[in-house]
C-alpha atoms as a PDB file:
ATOM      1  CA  UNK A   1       9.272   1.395   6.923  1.00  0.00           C
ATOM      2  CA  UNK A   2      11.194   1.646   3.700  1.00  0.00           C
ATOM      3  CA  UNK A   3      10.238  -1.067   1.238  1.00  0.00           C
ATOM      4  CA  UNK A   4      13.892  -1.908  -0.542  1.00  0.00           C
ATOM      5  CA  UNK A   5      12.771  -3.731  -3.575  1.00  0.00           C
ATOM      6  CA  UNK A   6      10.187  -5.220  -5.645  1.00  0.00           C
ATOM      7  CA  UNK A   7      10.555  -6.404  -9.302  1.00  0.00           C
ATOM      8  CA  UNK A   8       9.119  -8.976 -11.383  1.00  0.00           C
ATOM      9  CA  UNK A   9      11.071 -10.391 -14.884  1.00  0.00           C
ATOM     10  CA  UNK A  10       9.542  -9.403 -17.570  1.00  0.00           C
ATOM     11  CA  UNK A  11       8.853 -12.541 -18.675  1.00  0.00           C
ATOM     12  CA  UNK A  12       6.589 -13.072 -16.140  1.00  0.00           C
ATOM     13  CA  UNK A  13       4.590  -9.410 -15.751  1.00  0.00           C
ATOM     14  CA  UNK A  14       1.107  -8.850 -16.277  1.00  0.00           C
ATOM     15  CA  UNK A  15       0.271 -12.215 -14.423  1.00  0.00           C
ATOM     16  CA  UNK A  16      -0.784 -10.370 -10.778  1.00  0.00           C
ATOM     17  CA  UNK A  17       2.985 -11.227  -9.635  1.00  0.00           C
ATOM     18  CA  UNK A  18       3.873  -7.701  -8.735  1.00  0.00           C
ATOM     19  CA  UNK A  19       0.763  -7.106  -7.039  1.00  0.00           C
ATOM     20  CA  UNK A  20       1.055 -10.268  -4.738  1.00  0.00           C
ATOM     21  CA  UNK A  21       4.306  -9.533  -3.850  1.00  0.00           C
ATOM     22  CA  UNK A  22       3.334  -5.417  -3.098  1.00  0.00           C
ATOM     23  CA  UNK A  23       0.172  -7.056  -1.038  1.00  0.00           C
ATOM     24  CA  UNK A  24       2.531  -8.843   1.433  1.00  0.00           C
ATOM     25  CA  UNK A  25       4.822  -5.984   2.163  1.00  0.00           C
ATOM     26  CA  UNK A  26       1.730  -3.740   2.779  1.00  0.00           C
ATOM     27  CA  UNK A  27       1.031  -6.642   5.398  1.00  0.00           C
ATOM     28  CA  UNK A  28       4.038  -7.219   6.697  1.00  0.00           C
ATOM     29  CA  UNK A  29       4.635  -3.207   7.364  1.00  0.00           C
ATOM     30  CA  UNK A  30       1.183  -3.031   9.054  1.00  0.00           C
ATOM     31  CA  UNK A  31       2.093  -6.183  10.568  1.00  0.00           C
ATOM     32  CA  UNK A  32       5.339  -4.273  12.567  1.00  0.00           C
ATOM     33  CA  UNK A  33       3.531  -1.149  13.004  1.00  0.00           C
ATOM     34  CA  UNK A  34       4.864   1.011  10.259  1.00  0.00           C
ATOM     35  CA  UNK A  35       2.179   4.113   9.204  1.00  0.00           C
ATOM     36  CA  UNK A  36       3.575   4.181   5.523  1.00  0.00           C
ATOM     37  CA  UNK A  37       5.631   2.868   2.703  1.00  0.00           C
ATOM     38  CA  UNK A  38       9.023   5.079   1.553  1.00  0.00           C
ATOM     39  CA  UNK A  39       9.579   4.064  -2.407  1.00  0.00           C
ATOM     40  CA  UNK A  40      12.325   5.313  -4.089  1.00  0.00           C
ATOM     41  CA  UNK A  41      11.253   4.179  -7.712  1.00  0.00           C
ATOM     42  CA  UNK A  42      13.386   4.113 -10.798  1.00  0.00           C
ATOM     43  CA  UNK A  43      11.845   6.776 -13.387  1.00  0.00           C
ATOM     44  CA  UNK A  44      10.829   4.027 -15.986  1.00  0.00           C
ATOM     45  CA  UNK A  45       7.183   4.435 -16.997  1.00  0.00           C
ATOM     46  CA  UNK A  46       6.344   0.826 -15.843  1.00  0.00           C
ATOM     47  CA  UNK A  47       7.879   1.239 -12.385  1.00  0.00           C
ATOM     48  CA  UNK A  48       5.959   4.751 -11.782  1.00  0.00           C
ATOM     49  CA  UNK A  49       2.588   2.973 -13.489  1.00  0.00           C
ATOM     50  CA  UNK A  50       3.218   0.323 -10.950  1.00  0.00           C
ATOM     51  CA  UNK A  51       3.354   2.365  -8.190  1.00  0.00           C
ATOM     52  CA  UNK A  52       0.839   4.441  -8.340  1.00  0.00           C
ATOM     53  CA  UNK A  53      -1.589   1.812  -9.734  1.00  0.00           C
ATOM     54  CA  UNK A  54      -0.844   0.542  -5.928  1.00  0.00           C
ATOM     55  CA  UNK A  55      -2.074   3.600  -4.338  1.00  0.00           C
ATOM     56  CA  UNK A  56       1.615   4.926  -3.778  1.00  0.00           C
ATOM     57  CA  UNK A  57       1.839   8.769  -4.096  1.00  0.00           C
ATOM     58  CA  UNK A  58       5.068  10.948  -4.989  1.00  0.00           C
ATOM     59  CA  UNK A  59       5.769  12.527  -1.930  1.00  0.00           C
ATOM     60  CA  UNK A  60       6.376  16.726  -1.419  1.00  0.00           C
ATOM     61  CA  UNK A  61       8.349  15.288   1.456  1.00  0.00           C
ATOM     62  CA  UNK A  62      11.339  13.049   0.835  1.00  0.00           C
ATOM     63  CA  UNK A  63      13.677  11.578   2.584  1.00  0.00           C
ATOM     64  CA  UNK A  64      16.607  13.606   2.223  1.00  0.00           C
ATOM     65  CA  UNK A  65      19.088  11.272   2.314  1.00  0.00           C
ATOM     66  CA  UNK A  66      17.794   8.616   0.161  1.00  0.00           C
ATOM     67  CA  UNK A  67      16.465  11.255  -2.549  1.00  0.00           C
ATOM     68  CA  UNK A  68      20.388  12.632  -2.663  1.00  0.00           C
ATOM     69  CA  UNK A  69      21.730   8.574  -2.979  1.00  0.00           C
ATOM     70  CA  UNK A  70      19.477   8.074  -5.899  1.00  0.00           C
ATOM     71  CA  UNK A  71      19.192  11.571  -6.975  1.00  0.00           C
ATOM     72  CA  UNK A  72      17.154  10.064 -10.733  1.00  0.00           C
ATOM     73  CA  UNK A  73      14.470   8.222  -8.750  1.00  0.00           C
ATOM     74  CA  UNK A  74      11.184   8.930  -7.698  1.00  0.00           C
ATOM     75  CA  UNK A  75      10.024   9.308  -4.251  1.00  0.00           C
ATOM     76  CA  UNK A  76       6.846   8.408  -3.350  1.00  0.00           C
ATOM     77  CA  UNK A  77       4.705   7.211  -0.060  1.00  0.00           C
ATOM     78  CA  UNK A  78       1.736   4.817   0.013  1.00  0.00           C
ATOM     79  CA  UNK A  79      -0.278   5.291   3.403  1.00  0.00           C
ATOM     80  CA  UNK A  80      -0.843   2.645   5.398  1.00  0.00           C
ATOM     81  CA  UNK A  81      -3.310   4.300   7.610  1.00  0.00           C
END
């Protein structure tokens, strides 16, 4: 399952926002049977922090066509298993 998106405005950060939101597409993957999470992250600090405060890893595997459309992001893979 790829999760697309995920951002919180700055103005409202730091209040558990992100985390909710991360929470319910961990559920709803697990909900339709996916095994893990595809993130391809913008390289900001923040983003990456986010991420792998989450549990997300970078992955040694990416997905080749989605690493070449965003050739500047991260790639990383949170297990759902």
């Amino acid at each position: 399952m790829i999760l697309d998106l995920i951002q919180v405005d700055k103005n409202f950060r730091g209040q558990g926002i992100g985390r909710k939101l991360w929470e319910k597409a961990v559920e709803e993957a697990r909900l339709n049977g996916a095994r893990e999470l595809y993130i391809s992250a913008c390289p900001s600090e923040e983003t990456i922090h986010f991420y792998k405060a989450m549990g997300a890893e970078v992955t040694d595997n990416p997905i080749l066509s989605i690493a070449n459309d965003e050739p500047d992001d991260l790639q990383l893979v949170y297990s759902l298993m």
